[in-house]
Protein backbone atom coordinates (compact mmCIF):
# COMPACT_ATOMS: atom_id res chain seq x y z
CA UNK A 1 133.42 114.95 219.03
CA UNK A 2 130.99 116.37 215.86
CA UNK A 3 131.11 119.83 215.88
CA UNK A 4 127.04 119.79 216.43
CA UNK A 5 127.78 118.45 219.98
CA UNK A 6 130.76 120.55 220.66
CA UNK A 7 128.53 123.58 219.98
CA UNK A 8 125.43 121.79 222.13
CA UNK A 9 128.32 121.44 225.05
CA UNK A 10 129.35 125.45 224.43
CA UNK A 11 125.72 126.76 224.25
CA UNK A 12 126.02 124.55 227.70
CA UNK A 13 128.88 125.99 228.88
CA UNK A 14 127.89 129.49 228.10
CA UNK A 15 125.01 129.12 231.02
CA UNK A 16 127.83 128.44 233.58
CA UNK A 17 130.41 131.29 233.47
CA UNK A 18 131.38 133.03 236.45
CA UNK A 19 129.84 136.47 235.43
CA UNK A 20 127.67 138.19 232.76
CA UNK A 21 130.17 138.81 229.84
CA UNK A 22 130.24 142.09 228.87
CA UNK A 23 127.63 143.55 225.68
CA UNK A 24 129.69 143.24 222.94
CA UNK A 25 130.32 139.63 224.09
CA UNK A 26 126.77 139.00 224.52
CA UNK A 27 125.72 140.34 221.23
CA UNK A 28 128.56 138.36 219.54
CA UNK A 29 127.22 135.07 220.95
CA UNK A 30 123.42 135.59 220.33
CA UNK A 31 124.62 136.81 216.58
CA UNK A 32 126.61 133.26 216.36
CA UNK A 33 124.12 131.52 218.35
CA UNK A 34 121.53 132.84 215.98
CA UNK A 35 123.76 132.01 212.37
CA UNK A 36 124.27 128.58 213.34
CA UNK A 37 120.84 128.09 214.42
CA UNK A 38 118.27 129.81 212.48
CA UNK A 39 120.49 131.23 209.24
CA UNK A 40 120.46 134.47 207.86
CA UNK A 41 118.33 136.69 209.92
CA UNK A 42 114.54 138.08 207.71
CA UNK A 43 114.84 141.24 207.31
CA UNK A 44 111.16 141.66 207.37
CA UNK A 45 111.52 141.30 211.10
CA UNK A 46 113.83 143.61 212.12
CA UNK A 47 112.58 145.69 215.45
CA UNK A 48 110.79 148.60 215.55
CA UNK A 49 113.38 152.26 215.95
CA UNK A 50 112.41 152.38 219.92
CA UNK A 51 112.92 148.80 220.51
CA UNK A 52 116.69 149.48 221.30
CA UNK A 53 117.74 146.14 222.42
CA UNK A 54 115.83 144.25 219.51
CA UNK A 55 117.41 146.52 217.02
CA UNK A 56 121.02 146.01 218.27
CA UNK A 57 120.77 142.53 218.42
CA UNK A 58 119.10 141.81 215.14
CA UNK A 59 121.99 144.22 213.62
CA UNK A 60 124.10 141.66 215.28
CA UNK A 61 122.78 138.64 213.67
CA UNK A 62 122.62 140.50 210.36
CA UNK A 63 126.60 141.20 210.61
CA UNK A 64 126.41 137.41 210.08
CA UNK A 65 124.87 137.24 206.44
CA UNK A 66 126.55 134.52 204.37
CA UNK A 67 128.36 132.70 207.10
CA UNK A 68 127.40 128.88 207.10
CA UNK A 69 125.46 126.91 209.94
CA UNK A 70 129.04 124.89 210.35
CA UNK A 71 131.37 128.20 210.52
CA UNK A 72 129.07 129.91 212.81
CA UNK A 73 128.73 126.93 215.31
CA UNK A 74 132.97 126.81 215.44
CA UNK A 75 133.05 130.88 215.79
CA UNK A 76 130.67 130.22 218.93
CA UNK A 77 132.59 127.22 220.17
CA UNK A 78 135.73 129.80 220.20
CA UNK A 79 133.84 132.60 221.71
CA UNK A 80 132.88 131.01 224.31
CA UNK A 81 136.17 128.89 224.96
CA UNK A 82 138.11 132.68 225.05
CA UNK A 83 135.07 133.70 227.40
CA UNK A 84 135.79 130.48 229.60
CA UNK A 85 139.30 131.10 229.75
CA UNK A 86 139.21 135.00 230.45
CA UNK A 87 136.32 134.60 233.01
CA UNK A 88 135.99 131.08 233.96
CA UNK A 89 133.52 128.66 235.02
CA UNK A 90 131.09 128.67 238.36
């Protein structure tokens, strides 16, 4: 299996765990999700100060600079394979 369709099966996956992984989890896979899929995140549109969510997340995605569309899809195949295995599957 390519690791294009392993990561389509993860982002997949991802929809069907037991429970809401915790924030730091979250914001880990939205950062991957984000690398692999986009690139490197534009600076020019980085949230507002009170937008508190937007501005964590895009700080997220930023952490991310430099890492390649392949490497990023296999970090979010992993995340999400620990995240199956710790919480588990509906």
């Amino acid at each position: 299996m390519s690791v294009q369709a392993q990561f389509d099966q993860a982002a997949t996956n991802v929809k069907k765990l037991k429970s809401l992984p915790s924030d730091k989890d979250l914001l880990e896979l939205y950062a991957l999700y984000k690398q692999a899929t986009v690139g490197d995140a534009d600076p020019s549109n980085k949230p507002g100060m009170l937008d508190l969510k937007g501005k964590a997340k895009f700080e997220a995605w930023t952490s991310k600079k430099g890492t390649s569309k392949e490497d990023a899809q296999k970090a979010y195949i992993a995340k999400v394979e620990s995240l199956i295995a710790s919480i588990g599957l509906q």
